[in-house]
Protein backbone atom coordinates (compact mmCIF):
# COMPACT_ATOMS: atom_id res chain seq x y z
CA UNK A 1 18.88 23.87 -3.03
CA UNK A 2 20.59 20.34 -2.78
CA UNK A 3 20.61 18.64 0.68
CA UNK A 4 21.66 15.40 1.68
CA UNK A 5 19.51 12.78 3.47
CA UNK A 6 20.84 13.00 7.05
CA UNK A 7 20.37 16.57 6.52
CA UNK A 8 17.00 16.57 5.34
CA UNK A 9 16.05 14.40 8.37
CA UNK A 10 17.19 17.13 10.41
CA UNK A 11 15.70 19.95 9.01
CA UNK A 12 12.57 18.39 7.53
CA UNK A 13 9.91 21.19 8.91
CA UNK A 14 11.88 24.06 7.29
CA UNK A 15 12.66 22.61 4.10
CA UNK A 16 8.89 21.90 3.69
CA UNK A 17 8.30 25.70 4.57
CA UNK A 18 10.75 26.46 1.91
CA UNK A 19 9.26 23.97 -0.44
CA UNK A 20 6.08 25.49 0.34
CA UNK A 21 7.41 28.88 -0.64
CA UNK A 22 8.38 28.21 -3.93
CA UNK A 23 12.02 27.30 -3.54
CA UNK A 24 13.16 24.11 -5.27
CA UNK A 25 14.51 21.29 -3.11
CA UNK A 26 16.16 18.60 -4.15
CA UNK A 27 17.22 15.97 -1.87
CA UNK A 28 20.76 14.05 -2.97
CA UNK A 29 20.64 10.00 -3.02
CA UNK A 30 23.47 7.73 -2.07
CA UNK A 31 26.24 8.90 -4.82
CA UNK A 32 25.38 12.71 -4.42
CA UNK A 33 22.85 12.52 -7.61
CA UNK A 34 19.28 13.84 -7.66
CA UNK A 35 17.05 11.66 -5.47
CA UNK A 36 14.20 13.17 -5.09
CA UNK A 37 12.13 16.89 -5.27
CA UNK A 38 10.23 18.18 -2.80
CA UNK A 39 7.09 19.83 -3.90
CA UNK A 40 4.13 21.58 -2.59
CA UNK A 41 0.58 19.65 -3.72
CA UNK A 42 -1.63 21.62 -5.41
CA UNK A 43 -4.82 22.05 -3.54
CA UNK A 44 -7.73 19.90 -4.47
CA UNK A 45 -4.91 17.41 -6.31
CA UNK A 46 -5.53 14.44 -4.02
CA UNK A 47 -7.88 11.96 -5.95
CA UNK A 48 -10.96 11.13 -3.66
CA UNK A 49 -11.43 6.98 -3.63
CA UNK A 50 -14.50 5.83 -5.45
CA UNK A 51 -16.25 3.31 -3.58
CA UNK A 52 -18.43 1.12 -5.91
CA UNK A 53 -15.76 1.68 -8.90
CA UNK A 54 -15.70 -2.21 -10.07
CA UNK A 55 -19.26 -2.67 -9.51
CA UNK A 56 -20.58 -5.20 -11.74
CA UNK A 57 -16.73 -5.83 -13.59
CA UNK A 58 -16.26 -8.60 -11.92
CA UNK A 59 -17.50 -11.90 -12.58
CA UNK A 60 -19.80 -13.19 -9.87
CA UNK A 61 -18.00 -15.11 -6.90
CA UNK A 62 -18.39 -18.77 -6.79
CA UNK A 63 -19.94 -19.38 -3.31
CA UNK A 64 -19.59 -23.14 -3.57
CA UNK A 65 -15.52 -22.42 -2.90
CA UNK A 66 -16.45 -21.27 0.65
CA UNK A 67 -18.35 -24.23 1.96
CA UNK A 68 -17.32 -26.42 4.16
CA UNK A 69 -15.64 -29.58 3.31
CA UNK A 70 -17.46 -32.90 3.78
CA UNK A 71 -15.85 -35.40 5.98
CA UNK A 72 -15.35 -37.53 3.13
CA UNK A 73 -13.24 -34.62 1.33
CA UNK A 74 -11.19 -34.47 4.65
CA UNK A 75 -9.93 -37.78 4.46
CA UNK A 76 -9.68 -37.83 0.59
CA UNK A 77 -7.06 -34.71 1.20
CA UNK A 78 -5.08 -36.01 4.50
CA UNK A 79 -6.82 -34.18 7.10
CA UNK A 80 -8.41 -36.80 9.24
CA UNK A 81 -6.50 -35.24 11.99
CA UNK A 82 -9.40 -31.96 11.73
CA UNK A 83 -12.45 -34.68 12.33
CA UNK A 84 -13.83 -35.19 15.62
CA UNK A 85 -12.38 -38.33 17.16
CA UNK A 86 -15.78 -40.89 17.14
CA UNK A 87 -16.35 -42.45 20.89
């Protein structure tokens, strides 16, 4: 079964049930060709995330990136404006 989009957003919930029951439905793009399928998932297909998975890939994070600048580095990159104003 071909639908178009405005009638897929209509009937969404049956064409899933349809979808579900085997039938093949296809769902027309702009110029009337095949867009896209509508397919049941198989059970158990959905791929579980695996924390941990780069674990020792990486190379180690250089910490020294995340200090904070010296006043001297402030005013060497034109942000005197971000240093407390000396009374």
């Amino acid at each position: 079964m071909v639908v178009t989009v405005p009638d897929a957003q209509s009937d969404l919930a049956k064409l899933v049930q349809r979808a579900l029951e085997g039938e093949e439905i296809v769902i027309a793009g702009k110029a009337g060709d095949a867009g896209v399928k509508l397919v049941p998932v198989e059970p158990g297909s959905r791929q579980r995330p695996q924390y941990g998975r780069l674990a020792g890939k990486l190379p180690p994070m250089d910490l020294e990136r995340f200090r904070p600048l010296t006043d001297e580095e402030l005013r060497a990159e034109g942000f005197e404006r971000c240093l407390p104003d000396d009374k």
